[in-house]
N, C-alpha and C. Protein backbone atom coordinates (compact mmCIF):
# COMPACT_ATOMS: atom_id res chain seq x y z
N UNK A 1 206.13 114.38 25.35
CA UNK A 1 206.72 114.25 24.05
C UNK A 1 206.83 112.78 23.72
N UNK A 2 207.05 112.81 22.12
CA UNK A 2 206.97 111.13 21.97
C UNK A 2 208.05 111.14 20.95
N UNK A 3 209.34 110.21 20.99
CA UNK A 3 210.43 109.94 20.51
C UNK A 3 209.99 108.53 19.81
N UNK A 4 209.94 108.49 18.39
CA UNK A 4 209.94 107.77 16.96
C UNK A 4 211.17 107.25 16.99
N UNK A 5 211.70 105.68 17.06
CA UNK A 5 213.12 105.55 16.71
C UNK A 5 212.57 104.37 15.86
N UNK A 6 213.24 104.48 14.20
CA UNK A 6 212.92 103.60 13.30
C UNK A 6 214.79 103.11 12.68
N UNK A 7 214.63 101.86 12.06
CA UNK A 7 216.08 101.75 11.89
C UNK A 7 216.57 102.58 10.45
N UNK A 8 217.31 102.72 9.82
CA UNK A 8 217.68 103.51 8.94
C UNK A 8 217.61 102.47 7.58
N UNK A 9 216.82 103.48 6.51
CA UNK A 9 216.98 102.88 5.26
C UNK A 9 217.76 101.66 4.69
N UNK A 10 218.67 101.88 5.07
CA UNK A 10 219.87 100.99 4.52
C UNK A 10 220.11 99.50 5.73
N UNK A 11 219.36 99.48 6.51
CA UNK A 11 219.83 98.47 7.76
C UNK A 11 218.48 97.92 7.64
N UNK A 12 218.98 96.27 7.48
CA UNK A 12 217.95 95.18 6.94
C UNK A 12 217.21 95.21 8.05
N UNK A 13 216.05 94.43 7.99
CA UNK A 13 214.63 94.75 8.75
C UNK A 13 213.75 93.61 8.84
N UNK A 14 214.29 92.46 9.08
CA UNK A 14 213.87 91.09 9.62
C UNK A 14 212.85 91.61 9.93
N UNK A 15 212.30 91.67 11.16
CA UNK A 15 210.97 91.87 11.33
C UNK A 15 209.77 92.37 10.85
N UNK A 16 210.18 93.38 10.03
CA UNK A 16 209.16 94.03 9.14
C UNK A 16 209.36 93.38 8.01
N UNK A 17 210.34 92.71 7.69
CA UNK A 17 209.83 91.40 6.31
C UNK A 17 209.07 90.91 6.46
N UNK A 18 209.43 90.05 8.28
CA UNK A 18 207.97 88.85 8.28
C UNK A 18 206.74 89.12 8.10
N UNK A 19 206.96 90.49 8.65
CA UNK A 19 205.59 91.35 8.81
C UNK A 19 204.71 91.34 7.63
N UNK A 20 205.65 92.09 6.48
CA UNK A 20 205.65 92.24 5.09
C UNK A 20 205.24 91.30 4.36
N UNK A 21 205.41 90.18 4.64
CA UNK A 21 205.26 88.64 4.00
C UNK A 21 204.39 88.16 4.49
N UNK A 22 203.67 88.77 5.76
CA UNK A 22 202.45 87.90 6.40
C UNK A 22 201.11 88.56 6.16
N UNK A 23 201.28 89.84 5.84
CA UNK A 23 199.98 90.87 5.75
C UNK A 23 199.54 90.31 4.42
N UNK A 24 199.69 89.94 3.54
CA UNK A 24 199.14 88.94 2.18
C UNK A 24 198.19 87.95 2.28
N UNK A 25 198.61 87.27 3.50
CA UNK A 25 198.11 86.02 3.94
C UNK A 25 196.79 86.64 4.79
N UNK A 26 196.68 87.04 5.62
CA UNK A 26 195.90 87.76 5.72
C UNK A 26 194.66 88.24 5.49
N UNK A 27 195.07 88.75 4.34
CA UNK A 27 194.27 89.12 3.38
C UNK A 27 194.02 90.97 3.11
N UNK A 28 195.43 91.52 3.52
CA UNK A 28 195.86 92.91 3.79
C UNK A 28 196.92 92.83 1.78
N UNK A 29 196.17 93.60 1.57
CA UNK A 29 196.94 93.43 -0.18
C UNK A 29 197.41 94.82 -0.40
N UNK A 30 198.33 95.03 -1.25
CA UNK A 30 198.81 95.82 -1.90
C UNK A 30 199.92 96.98 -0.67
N UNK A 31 200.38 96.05 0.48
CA UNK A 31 201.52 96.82 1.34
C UNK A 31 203.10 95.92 0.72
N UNK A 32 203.59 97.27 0.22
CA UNK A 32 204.90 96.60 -0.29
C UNK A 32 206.02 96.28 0.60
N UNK A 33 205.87 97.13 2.14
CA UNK A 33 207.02 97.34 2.88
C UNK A 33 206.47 97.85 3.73
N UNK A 34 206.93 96.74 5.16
CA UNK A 34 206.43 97.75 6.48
C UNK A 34 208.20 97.63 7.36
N UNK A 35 208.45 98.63 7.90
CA UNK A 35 209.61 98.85 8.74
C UNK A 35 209.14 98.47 9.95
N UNK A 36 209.82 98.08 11.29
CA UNK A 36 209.72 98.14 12.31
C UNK A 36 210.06 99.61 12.94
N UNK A 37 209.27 99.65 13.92
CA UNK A 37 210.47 100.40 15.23
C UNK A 37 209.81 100.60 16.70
N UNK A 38 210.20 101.36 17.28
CA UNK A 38 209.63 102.03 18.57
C UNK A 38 209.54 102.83 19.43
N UNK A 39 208.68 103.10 19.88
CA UNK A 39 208.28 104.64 20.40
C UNK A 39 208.24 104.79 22.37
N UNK A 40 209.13 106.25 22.65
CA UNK A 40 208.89 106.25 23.74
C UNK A 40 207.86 107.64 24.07
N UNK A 41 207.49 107.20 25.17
CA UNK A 41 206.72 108.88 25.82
C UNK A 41 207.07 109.03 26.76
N UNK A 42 207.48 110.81 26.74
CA UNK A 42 208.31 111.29 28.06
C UNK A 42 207.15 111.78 28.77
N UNK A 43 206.98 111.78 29.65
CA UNK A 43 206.65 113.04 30.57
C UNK A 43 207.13 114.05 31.46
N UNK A 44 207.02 115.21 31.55
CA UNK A 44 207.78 116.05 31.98
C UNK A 44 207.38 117.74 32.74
N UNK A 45 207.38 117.99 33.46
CA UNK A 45 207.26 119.01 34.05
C UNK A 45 207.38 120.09 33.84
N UNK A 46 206.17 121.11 33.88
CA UNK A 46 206.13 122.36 32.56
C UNK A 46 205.94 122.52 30.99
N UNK A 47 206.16 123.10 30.71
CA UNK A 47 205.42 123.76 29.29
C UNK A 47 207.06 123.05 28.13
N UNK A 48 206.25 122.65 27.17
CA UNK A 48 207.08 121.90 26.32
C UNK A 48 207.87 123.45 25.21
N UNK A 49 209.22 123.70 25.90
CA UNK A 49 209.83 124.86 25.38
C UNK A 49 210.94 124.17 24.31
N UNK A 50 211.30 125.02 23.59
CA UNK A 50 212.39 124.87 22.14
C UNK A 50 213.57 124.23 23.46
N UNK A 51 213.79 124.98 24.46
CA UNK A 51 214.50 123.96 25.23
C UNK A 51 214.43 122.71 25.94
N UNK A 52 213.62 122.62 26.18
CA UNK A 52 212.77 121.17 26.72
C UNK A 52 212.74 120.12 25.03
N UNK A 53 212.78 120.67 24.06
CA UNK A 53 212.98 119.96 23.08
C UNK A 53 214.46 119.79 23.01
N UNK A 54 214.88 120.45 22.70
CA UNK A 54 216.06 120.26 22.65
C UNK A 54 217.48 119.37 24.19
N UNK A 55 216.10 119.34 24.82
CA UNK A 55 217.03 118.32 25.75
C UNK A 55 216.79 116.88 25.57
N UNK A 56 215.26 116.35 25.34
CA UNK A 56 214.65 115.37 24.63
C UNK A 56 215.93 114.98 23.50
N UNK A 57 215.95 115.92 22.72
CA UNK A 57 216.76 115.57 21.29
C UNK A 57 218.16 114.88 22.04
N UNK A 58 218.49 115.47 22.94
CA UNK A 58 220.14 115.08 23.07
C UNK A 58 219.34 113.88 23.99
N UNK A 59 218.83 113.58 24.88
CA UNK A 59 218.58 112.05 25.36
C UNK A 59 218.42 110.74 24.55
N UNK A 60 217.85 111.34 23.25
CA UNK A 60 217.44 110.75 22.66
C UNK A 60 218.86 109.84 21.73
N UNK A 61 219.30 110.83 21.45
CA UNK A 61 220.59 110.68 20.54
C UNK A 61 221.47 109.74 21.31
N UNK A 62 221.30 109.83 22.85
CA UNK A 62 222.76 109.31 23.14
C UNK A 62 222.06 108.08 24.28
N UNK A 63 220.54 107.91 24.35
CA UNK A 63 220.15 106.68 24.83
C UNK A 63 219.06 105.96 24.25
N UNK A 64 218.17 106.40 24.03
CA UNK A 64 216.93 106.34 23.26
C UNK A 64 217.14 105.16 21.52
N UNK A 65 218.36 105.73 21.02
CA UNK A 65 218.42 105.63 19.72
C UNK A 65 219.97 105.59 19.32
N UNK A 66 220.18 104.17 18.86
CA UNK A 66 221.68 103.97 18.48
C UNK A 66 221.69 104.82 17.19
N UNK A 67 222.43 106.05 16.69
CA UNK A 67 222.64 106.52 15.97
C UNK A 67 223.32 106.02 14.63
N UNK A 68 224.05 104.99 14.87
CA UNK A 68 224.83 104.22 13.53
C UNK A 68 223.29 103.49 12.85
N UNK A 69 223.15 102.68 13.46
CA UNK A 69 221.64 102.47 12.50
C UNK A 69 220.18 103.07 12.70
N UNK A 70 219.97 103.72 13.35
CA UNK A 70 218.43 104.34 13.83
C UNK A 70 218.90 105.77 13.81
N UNK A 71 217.28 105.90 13.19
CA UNK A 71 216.66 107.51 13.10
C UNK A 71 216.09 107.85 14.11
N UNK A 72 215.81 108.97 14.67
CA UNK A 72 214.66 109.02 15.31
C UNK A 72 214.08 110.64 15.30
N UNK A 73 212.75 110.77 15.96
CA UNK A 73 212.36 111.89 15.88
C UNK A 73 211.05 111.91 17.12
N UNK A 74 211.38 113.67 17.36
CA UNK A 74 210.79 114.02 18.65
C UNK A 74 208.98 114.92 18.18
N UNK A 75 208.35 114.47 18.97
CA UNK A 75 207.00 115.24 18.72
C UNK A 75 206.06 115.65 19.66
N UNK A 76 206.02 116.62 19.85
CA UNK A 76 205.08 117.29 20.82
C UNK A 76 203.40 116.52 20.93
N UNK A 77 203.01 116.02 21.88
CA UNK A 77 201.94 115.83 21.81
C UNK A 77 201.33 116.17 23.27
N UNK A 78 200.06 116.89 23.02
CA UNK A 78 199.30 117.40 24.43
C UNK A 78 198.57 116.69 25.10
């Protein structure tokens, strides 16, 4: 599985400004806004079940991803 943690709408984003401000220069045109974030991959033993997700989800929530400013999200990949 692969856990998406991006910061939340509302929580400024230094890094993806610079980002934002440098892809111009470049010569990358017409990106109005790039966010930062980062991604983990679990690996894990056995068949990826609604429970095996749902344990992901709670790791995620309470280490993975500060919840006051970050989103995150879980995705099955084979």
């Amino acid at each position: 599985m692969v856990v998406d943690v991006s910061l939340k709408a509302e929580i400024l984003d230094p890094q993806g400004q610079a980002i934002a401000a440098a892809l111009p220069r470049l010569g990358f045109a017409g990106i109005t806004s790039v966010r930062q974030g980062k991604s983990f991959e679990i690996d894990f033993e056995g068949p990826a079940t609604p429970e095996r997700l749902a344990e992901i989800e709670k790791a995620a929530s309470l280490l993975l991803a500060n919840p006051v400013i970050e989103n995150f999200t879980v995705r099955v990949v084979e």
